[in-house]
N, C-alpha and C. Protein backbone atom coordinates (compact mmCIF):
# COMPACT_ATOMS: atom_id res chain seq x y z
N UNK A 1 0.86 -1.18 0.00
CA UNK A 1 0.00 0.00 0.00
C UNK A 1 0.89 1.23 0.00
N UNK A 2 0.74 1.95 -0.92
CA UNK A 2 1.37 3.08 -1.06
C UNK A 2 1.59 4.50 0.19
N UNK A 3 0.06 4.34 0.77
CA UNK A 3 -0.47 5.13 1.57
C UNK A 3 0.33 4.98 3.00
N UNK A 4 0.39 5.47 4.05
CA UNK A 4 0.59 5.16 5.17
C UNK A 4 -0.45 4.97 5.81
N UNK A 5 -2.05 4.88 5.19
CA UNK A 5 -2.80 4.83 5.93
C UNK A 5 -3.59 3.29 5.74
N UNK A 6 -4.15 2.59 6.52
CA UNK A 6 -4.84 1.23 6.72
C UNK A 6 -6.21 1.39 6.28
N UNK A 7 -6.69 0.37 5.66
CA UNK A 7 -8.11 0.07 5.61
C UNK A 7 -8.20 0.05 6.86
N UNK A 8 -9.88 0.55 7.13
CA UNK A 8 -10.48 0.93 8.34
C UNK A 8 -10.85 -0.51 9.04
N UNK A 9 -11.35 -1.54 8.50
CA UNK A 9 -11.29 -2.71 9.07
C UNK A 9 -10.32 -3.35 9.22
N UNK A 10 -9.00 -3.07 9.09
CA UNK A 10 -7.45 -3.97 8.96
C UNK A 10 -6.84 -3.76 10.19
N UNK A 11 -7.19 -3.15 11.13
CA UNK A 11 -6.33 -2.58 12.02
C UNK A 11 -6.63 -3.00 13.45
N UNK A 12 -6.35 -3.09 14.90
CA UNK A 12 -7.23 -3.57 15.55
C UNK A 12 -6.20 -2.84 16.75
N UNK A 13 -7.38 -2.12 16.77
CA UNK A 13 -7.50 -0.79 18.04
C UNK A 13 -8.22 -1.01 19.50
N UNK A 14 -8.26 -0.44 20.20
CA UNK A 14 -9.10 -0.30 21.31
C UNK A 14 -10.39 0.51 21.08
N UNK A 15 -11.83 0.15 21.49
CA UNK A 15 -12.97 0.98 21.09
C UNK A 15 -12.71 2.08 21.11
N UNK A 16 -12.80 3.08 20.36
CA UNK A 16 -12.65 4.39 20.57
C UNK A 16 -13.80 5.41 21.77
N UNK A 17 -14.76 4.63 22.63
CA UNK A 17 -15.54 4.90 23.41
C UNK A 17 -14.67 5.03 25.00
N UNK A 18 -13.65 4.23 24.69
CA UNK A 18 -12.61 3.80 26.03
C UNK A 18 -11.35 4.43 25.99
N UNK A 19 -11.04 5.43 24.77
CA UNK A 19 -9.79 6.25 24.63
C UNK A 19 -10.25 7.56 25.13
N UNK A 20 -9.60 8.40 25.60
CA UNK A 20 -10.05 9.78 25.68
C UNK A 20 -8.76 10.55 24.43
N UNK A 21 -9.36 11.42 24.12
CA UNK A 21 -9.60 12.16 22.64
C UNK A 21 -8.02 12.48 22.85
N UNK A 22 -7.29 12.70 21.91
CA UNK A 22 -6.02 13.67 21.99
C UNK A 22 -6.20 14.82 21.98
N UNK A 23 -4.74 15.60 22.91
CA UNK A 23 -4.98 17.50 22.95
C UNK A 23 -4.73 17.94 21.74
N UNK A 24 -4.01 16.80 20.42
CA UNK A 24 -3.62 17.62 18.86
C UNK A 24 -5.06 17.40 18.52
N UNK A 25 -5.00 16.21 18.04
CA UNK A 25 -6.62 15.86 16.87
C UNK A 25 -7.57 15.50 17.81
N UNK A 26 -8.96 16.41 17.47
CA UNK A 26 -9.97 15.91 17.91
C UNK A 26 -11.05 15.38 16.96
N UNK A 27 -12.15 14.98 17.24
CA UNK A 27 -12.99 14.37 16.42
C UNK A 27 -13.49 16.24 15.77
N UNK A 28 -13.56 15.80 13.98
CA UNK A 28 -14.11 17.20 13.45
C UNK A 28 -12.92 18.09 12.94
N UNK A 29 -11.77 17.53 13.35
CA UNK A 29 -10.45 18.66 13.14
C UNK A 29 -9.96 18.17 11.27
N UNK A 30 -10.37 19.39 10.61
CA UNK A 30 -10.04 19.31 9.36
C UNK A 30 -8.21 18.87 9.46
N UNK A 31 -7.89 17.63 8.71
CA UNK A 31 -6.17 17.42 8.66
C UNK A 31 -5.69 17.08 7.45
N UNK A 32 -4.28 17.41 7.08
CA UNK A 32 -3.36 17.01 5.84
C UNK A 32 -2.82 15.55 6.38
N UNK A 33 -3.10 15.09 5.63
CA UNK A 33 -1.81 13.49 5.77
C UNK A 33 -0.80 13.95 5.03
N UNK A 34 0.40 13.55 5.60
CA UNK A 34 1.44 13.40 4.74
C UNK A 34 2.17 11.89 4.76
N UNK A 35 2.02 11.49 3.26
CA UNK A 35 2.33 9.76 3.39
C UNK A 35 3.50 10.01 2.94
N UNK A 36 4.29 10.63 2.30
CA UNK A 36 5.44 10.09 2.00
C UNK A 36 6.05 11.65 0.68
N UNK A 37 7.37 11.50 0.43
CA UNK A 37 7.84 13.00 -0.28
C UNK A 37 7.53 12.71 -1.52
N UNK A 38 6.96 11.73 -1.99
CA UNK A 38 6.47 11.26 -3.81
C UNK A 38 4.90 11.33 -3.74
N UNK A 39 4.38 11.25 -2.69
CA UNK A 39 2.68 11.13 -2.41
C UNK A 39 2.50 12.60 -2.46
N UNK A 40 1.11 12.62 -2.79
CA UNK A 40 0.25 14.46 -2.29
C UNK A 40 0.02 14.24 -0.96
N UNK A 41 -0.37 15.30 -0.77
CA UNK A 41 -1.18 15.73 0.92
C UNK A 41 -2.81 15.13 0.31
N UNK A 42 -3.16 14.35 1.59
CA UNK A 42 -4.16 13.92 1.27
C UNK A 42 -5.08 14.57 2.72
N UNK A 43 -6.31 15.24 2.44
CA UNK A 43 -7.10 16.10 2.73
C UNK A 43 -8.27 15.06 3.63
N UNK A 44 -8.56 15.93 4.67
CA UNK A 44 -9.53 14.89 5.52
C UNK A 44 -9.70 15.25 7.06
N UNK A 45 -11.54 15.15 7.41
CA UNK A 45 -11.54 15.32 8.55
C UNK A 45 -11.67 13.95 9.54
N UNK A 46 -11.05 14.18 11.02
CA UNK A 46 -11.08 13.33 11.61
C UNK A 46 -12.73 12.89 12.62
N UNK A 47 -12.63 11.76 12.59
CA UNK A 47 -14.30 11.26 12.77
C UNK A 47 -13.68 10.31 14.23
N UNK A 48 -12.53 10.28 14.87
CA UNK A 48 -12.39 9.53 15.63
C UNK A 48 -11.11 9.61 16.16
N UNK A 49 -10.33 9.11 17.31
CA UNK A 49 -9.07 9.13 17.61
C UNK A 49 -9.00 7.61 18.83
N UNK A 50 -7.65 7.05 18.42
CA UNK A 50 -7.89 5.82 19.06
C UNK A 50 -6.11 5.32 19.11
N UNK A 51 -5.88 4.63 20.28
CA UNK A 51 -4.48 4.04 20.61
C UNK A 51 -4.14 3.12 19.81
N UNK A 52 -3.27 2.60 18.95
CA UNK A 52 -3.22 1.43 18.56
C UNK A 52 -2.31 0.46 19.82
N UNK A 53 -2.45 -0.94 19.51
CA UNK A 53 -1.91 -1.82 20.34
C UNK A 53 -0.26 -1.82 20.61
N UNK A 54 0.27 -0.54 20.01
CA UNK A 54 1.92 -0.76 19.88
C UNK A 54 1.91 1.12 20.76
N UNK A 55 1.08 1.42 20.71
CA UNK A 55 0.88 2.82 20.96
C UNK A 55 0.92 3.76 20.72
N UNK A 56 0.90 3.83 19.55
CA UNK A 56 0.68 4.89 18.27
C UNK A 56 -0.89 5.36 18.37
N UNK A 57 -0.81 7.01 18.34
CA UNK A 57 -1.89 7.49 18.25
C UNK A 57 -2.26 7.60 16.54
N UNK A 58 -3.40 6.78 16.63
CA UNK A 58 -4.32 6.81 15.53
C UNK A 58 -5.53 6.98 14.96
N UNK A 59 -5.76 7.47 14.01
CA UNK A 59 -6.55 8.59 13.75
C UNK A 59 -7.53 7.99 12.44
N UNK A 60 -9.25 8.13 13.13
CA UNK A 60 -10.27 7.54 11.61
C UNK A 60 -10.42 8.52 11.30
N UNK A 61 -9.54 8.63 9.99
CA UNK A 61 -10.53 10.15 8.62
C UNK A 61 -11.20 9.76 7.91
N UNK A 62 -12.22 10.66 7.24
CA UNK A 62 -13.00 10.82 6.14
C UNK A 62 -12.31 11.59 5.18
N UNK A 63 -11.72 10.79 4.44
CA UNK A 63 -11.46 11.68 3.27
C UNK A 63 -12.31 11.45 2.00
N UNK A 64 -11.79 12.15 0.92
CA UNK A 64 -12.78 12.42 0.19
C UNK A 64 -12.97 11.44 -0.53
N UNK A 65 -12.41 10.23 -0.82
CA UNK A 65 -12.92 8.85 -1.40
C UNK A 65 -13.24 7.80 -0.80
N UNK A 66 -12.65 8.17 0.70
CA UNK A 66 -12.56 6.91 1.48
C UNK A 66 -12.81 7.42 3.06
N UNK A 67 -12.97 6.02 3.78
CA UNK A 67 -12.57 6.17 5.40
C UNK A 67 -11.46 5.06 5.57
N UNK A 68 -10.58 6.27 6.49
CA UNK A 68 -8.89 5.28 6.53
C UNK A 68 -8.50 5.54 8.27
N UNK A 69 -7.75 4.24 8.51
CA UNK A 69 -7.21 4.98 10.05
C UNK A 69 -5.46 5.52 8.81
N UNK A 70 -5.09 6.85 9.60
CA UNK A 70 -3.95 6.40 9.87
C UNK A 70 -3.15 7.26 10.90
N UNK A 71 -1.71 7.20 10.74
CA UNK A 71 -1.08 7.65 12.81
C UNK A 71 -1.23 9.44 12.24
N UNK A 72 -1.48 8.89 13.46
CA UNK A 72 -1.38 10.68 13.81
C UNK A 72 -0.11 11.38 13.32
N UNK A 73 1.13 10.73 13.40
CA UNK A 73 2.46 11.28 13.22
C UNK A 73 2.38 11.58 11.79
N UNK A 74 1.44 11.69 11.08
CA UNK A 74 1.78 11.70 9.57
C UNK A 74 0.89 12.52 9.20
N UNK A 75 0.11 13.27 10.36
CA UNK A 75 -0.62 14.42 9.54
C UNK A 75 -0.56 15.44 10.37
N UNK A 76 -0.92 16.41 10.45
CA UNK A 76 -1.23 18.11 10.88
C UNK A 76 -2.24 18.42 10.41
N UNK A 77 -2.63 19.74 11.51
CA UNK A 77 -4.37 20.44 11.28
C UNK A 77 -3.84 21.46 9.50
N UNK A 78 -5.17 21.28 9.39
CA UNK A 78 -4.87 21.89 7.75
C UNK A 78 -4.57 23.49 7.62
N UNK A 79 -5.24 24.11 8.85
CA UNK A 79 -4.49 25.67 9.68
C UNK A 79 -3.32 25.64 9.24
N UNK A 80 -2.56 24.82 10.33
CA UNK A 80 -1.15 25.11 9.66
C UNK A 80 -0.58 24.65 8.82
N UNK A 81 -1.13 23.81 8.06
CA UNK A 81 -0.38 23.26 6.88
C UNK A 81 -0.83 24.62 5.12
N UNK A 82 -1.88 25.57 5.66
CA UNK A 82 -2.47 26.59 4.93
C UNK A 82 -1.26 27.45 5.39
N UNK A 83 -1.02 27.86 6.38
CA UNK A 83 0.14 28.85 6.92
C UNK A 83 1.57 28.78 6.75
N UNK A 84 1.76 27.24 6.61
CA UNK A 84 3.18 26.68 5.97
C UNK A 84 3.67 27.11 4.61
N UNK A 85 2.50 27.14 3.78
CA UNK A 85 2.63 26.92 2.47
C UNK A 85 1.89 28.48 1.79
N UNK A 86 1.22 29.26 2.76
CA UNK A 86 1.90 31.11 2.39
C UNK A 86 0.16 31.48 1.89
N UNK A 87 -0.69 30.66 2.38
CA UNK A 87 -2.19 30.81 2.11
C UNK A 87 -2.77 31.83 3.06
């Protein structure tokens, strides 16, 4: 998979009812993924936030073709990724 991000059923998390939310991403926070320096920024709000079993904070988006988990470490709020890039 090209993506850094998982099919939404591939992954196996803790309920997200039993995590409490992160202080970066919350559920609703418009975010950029960044998968990789040959990939685009892929655009998407977050619908969920959840621990994975290794302890990586991970993150269910809606993006615009799909619903994907992927880590938190690979995206930023789209604020500053608009402010990075001189918008």
């Amino acid at each position: 998979m090209s993506r850094s991000s998982i099919k939404i059923n591939s992954l196996h998390t803790k309920p997200a009812e039993t995590v409490q939310l992160s202080s970066v991403f919350q559920k609703g926070d418009f975010i950029v993924e960044h998968a990789g320096a040959r990939s685009p920024a892929a655009f998407g709000v977050v619908r969920g936030v959840e621990n994975a079993i290794h302890g990586s904070l991970v993150l269910d988006v809606q993006f615009p073709t799909e619903r994907l988990y992927t880590f938190a470490n690979h995206c930023q709020h789209y604020k500053d990724w608009l402010d990075e890039n001189g918008f």
